[in-house]
Protein backbone atom coordinates (compact mmCIF):
# COMPACT_ATOMS: atom_id res chain seq x y z
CA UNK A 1 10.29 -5.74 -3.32
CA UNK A 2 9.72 -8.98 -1.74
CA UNK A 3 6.17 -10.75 -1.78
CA UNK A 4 6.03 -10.26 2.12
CA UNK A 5 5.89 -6.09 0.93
CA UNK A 6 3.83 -7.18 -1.72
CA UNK A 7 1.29 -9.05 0.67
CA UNK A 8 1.59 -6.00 3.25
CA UNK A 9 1.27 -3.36 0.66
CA UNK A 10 -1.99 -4.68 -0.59
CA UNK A 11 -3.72 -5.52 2.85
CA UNK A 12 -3.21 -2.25 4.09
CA UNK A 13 -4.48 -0.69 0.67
CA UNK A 14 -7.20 -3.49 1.42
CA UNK A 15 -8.49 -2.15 4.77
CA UNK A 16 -8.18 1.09 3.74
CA UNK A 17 -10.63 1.36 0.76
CA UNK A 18 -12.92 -0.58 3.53
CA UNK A 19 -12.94 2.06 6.36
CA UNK A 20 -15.77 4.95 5.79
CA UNK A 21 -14.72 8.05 6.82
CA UNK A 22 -17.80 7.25 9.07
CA UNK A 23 -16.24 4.67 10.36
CA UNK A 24 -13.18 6.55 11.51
CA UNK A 25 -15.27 9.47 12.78
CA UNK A 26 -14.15 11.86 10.08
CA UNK A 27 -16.50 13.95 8.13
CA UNK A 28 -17.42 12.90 4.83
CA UNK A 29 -15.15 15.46 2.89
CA UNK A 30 -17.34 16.08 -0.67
CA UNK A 31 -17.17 13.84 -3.57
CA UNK A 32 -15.09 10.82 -3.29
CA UNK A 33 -13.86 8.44 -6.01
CA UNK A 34 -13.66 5.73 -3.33
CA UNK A 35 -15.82 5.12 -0.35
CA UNK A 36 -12.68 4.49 1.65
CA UNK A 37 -10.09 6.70 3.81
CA UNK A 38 -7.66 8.70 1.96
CA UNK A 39 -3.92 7.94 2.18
CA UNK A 40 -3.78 11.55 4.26
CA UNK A 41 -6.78 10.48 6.15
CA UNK A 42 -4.96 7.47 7.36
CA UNK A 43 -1.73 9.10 7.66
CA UNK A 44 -3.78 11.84 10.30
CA UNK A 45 -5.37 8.98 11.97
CA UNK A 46 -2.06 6.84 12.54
CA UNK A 47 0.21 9.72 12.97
CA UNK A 48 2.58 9.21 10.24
CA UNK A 49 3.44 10.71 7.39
CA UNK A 50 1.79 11.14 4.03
CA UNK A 51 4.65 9.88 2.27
CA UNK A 52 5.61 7.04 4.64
CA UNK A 53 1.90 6.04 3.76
CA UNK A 54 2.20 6.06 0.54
CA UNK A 55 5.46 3.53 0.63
CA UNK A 56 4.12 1.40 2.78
CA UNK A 57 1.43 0.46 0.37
CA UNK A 58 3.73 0.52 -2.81
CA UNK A 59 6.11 -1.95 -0.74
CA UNK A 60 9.20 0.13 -0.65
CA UNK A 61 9.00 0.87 3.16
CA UNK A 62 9.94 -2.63 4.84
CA UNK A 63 10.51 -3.57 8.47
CA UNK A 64 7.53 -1.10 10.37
CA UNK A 65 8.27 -1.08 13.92
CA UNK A 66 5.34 -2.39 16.34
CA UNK A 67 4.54 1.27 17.13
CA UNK A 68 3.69 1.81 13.56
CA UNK A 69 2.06 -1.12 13.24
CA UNK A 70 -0.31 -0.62 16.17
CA UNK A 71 -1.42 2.79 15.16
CA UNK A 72 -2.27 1.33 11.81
CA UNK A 73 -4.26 -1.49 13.43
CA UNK A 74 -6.27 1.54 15.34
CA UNK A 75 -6.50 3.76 11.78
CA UNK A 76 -7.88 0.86 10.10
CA UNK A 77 -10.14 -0.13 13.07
CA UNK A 78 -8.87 -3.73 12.54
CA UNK A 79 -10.23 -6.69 14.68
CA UNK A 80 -7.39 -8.47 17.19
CA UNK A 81 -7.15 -11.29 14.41
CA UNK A 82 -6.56 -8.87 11.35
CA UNK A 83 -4.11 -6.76 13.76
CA UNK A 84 -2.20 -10.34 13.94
CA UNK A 85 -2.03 -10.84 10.64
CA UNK A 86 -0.78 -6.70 10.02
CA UNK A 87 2.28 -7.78 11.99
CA UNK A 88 2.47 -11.15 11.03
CA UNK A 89 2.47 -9.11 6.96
CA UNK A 90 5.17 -6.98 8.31
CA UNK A 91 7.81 -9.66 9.57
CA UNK A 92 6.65 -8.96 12.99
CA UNK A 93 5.75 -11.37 15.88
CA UNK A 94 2.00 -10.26 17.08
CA UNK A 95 1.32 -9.14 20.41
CA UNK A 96 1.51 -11.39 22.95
CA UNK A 97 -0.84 -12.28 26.11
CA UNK A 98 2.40 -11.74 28.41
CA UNK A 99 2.88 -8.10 26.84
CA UNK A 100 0.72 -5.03 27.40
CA UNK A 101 -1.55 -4.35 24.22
CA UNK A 102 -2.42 -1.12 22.77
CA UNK A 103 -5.03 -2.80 20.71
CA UNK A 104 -8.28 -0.61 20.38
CA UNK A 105 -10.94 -2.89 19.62
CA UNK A 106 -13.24 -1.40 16.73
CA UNK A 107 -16.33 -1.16 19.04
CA UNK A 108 -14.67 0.77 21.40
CA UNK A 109 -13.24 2.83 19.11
CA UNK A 110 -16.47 3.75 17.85
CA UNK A 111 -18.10 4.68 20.78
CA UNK A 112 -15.14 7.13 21.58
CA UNK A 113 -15.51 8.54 17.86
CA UNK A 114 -18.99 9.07 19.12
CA UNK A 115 -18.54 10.81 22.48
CA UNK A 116 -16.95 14.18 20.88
CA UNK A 117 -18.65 16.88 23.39
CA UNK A 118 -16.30 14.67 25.85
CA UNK A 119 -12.75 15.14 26.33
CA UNK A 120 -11.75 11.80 26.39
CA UNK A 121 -8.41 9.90 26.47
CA UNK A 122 -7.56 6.29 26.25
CA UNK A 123 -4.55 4.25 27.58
CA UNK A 124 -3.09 1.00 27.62
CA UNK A 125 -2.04 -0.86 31.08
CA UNK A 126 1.03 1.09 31.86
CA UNK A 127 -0.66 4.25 31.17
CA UNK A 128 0.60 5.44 27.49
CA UNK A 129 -1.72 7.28 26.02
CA UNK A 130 -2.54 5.77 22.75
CA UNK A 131 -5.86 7.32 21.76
CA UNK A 132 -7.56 10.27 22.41
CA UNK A 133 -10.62 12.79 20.45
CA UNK A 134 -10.31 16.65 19.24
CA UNK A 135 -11.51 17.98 22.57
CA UNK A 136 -9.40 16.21 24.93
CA UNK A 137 -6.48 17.66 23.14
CA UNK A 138 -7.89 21.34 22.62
CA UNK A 139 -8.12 21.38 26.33
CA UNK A 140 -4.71 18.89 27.61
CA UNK A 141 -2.71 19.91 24.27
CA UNK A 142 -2.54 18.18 20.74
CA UNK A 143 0.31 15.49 21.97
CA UNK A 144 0.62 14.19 18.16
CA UNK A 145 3.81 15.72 18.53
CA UNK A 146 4.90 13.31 21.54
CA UNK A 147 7.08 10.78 21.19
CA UNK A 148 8.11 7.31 23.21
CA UNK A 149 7.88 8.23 26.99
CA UNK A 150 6.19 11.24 26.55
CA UNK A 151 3.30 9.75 25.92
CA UNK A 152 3.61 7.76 29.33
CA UNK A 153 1.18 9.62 31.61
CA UNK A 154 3.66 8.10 34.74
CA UNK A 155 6.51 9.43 33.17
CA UNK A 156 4.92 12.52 32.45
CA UNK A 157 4.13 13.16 36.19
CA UNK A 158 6.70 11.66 38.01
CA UNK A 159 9.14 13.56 35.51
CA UNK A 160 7.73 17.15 35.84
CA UNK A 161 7.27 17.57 32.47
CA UNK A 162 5.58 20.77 31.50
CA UNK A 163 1.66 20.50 30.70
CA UNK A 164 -1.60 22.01 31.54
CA UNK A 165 -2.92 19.91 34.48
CA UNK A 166 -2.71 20.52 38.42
CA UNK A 167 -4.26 18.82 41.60
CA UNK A 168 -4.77 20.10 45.02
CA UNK A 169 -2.91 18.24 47.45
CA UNK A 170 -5.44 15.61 48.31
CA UNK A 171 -6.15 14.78 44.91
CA UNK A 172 -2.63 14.68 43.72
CA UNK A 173 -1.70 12.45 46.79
CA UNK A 174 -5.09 10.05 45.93
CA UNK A 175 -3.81 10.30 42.20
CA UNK A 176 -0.68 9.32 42.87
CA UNK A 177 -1.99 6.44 44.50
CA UNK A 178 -4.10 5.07 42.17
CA UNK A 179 -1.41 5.51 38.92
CA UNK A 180 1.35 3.61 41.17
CA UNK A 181 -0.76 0.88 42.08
CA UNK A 182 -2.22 0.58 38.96
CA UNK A 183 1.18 0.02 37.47
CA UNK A 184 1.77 -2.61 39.96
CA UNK A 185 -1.36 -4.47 39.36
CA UNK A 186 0.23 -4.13 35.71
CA UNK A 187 3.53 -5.47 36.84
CA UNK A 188 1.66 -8.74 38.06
CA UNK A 189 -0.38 -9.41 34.67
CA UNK A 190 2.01 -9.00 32.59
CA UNK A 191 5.83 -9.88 33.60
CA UNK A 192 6.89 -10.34 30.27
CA UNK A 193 6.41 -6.90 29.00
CA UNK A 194 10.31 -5.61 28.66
CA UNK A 195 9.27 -1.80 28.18
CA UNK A 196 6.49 -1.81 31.43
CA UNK A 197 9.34 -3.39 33.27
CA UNK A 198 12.20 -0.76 32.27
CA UNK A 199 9.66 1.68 32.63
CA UNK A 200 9.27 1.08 36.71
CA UNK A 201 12.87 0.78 36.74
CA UNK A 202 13.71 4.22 35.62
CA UNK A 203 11.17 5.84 37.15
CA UNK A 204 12.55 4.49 40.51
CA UNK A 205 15.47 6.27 40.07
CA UNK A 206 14.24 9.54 38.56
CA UNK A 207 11.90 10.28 41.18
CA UNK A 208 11.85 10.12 44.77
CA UNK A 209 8.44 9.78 45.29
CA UNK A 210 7.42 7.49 43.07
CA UNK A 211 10.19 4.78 44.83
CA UNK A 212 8.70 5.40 47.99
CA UNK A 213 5.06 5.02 46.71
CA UNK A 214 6.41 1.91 45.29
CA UNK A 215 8.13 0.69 48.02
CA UNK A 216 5.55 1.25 50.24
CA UNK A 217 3.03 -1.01 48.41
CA UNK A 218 0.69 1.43 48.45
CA UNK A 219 -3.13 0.88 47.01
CA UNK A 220 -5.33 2.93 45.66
CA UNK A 221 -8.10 2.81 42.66
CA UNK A 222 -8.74 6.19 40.71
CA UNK A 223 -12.16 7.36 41.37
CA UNK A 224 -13.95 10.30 40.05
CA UNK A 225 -11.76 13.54 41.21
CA UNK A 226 -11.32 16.93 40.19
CA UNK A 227 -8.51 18.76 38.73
CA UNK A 228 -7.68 22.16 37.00
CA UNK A 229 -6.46 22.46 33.58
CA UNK A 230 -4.58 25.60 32.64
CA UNK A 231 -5.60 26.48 29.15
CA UNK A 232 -4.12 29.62 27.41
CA UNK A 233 -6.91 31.14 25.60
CA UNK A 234 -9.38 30.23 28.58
CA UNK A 235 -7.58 30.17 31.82
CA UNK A 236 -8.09 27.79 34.27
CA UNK A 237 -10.78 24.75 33.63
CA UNK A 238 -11.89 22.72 36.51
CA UNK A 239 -13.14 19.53 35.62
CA UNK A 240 -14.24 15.86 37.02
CA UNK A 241 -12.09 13.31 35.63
CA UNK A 242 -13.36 9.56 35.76
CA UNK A 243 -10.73 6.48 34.91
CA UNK A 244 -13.27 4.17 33.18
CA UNK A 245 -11.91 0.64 32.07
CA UNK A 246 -12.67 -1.87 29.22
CA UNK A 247 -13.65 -5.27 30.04
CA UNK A 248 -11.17 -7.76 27.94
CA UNK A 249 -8.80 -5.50 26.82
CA UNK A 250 -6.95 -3.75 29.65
CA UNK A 251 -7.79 -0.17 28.36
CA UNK A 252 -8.22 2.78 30.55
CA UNK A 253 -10.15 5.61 29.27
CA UNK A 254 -9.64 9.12 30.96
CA UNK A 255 -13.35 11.19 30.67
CA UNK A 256 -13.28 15.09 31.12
CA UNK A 257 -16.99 15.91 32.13
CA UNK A 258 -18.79 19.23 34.21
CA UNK A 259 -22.45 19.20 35.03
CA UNK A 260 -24.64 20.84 32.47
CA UNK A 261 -25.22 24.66 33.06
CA UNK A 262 -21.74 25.22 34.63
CA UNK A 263 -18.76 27.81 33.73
CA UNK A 264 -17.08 24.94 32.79
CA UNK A 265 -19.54 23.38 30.17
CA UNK A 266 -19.41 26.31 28.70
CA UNK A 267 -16.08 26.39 28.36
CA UNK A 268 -15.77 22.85 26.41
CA UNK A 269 -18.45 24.62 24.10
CA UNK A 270 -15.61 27.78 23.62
CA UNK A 271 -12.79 24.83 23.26
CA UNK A 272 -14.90 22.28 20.71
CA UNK A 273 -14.79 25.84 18.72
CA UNK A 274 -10.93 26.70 19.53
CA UNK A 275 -9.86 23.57 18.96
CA UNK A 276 -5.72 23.70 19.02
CA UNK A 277 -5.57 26.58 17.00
CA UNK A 278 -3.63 29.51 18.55
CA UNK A 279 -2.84 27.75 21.69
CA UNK A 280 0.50 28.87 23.14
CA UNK A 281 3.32 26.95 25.24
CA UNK A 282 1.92 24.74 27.89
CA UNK A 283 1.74 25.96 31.39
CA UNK A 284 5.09 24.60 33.51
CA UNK A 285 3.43 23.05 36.36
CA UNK A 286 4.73 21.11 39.55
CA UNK A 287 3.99 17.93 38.21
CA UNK A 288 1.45 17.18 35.01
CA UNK A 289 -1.27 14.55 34.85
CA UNK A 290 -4.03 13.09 32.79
């Protein structure tokens, strides 16, 4: 073990025995002989392993990748300065201006862990979902599961691969829009960022439509629009979807809402209950989205 581990292994035991269940928007859980998260709490949170966890603060799990990293950062509800220091710990170079940033900044964070009668979603500046609460995967699909592109909404769509979500014609043409130029604007800020760049590129030549949306310079901005989610215990669930954005950080949060009274209210009520229990194989649509 090497004092870098060392240094790692005890900052991230550190922030951990600092960060409430509260904090994290997890339920207090009965008696505690810490006030902090549990190594399986944190493991949930980050997506990783219990045991990976575990060797990561006992200093026998060296080199984290950047992915890793970042979802610890999030966990831990780090500020941008302490997620610096996480990857300066771990041997990696932080985050750069130049490169898109998947940092969640506590604050936000927060207010997401707040909104839970929401299905809500949150994304960095080439649209990989990063973040998300209970009820926006009981009614999209838990995507704990997904790995490297398929967390890339873009890919996702442009890809046809199988999920939940449709759009009429007009609002698959407007969303369409708004995701390619979006990526463009994305393109512009940030020409540095290797994987946004190879990202564009492949998705040129998988689809056919996306090139020509591309090529065509296209604009569009996502406004509030409707689509239909397929859900297997529930059937179909219309809802409005709003693309909200976060001032200083290049997020994009995706908000499921319905008006109060509706079919479809009281279907989030049926799904906050379902959760992802018993849910079946996702609907093979045309094309998937948000």
């Amino acid at each position: 073990m090497t004092q870098d581990d060392t240094a790692l292994a005890h900052a991230l035991r550190r922030w951990r025995d600092r960060t409430s269940p509260q904090d994290a928007g997890l339920p207090q859980g009965g008696v505690r002989r810490a006030p902090g998260l549990r190594r399986e709490e944190l493991a949930h949170l980050a997506g990783l392993s219990v045991d990976y966890v575990v060797r990561l603060e006992r200093g026998r799990a060296t080199s984290p990748s950047a992915q890793v990293l970042a979802a610890l950062a999030r966990a831990l509800r780090l500020t941008e300065a302490e997620r610096d220091h996480l990857f300066l710990l771990a041997g990696q170079a932080a985050p750069t201006t130049g490169q898109v940033s998947q940092h969640v900044p506590p604050s936000v964070q927060r207010l997401l862990d707040q909104l839970r009668d929401t299905p809500l979603s949150v994304h960095d500046a080439a649209w990989n979902l990063i973040s998300w609460n209970p009820l926006w995967a009981a009614l999209v699909g838990d995507p704990s599961a997904w790995r490297g592109r398929e967390r890339n909404i873009a890919w996702r769509h442009f890809t046809r691969m199988p999920g939940r979500v449709t759009h009429a014609p007009g609002q698959q043409a407007r969303f369409e829009a708004a995701l390619v130029s979006d990526l463009r604007s994305s393109t512009a800020r940030y020409p540095r960022d290797r994987p946004l760049r190879s990202l564009i590129a492949d998705l040129r030549r998988e689809d056919d439509r996306f090139g020509a949306l591309w090529d065509s310079h296209t604009v569009g901005f996502h406004t509030t629009d409707s689509k239909t989610v397929h859900h297997p215990a529930l059937g179909p669930v219309t809802v409005d979807c709003d693309t909200l954005t976060v001032p200083g950080s290049d997020l994009r949060i995706a908000a499921c809402s319905a008006p109060p009274g509706t079919a479809t209210s009281e279907q989030f009520a049926l799904l906050a209950a379902i959760g992802t229990q018993d849910v079946t194989a996702p609907v093979h649509a045309p094309r998937g989205g948000r």
